[in-house]
C-alpha atoms as a PDB file:
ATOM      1  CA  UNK A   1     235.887  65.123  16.619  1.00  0.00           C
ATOM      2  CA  UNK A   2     233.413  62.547  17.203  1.00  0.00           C
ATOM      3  CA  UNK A   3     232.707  59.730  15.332  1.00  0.00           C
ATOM      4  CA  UNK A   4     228.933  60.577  14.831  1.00  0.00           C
ATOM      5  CA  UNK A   5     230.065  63.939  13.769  1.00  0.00           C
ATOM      6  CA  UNK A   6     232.033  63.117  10.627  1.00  0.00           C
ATOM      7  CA  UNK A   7     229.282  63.153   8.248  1.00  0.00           C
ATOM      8  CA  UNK A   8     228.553  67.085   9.102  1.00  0.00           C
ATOM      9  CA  UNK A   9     232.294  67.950   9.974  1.00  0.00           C
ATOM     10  CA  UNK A  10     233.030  66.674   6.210  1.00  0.00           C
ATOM     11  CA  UNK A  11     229.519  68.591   4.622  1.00  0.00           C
ATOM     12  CA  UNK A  12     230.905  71.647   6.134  1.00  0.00           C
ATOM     13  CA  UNK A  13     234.295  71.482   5.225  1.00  0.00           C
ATOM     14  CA  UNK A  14     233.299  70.542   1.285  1.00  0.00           C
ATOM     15  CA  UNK A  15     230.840  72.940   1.761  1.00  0.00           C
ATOM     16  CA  UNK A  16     233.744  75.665   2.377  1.00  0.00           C
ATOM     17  CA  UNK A  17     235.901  74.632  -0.619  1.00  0.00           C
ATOM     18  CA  UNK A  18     238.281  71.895   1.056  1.00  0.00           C
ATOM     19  CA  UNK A  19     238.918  69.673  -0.804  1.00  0.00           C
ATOM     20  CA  UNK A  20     239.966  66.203   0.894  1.00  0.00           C
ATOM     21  CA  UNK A  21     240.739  65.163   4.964  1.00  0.00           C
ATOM     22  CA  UNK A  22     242.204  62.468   5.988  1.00  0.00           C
ATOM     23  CA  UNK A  23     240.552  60.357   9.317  1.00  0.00           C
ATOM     24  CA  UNK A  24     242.440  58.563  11.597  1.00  0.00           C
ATOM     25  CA  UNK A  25     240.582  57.052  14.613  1.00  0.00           C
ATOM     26  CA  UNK A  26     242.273  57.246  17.978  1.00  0.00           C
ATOM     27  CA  UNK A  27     242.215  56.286  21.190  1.00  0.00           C
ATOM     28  CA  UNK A  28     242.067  57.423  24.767  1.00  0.00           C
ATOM     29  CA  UNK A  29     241.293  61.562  25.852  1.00  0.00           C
ATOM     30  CA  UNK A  30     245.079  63.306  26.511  1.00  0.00           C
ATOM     31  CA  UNK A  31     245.267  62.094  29.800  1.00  0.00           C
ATOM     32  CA  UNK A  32     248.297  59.116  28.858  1.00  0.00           C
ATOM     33  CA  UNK A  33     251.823  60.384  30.191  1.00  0.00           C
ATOM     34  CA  UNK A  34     253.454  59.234  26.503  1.00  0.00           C
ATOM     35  CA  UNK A  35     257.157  59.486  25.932  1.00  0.00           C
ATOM     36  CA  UNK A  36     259.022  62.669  24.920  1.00  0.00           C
ATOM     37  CA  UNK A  37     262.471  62.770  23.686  1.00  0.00           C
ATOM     38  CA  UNK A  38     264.871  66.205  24.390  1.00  0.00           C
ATOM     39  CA  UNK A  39     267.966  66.774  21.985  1.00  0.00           C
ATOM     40  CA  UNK A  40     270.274  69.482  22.517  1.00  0.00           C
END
């Protein structure tokens, strides 16, 4: 979500009975090749 949108993502949530998040700001948008491991 957006940063400006915590405040009403969290009202919500509380609002429906959850009781804690956790909020971990990223960066970039899913557009980063990152690295991917295969086991077999």
């Amino acid at each position: 979500i957006k940063p400006f949108k915590l405040d009403e993502v969290r009202e919500a949530l509380s609002a429906i009975g959850v009781q804690g998040i956790t909020v971990t700001e990223v960066k970039g948008f899913g557009r980063q090749k990152g690295h991917t491991e295969l086991y077999r």
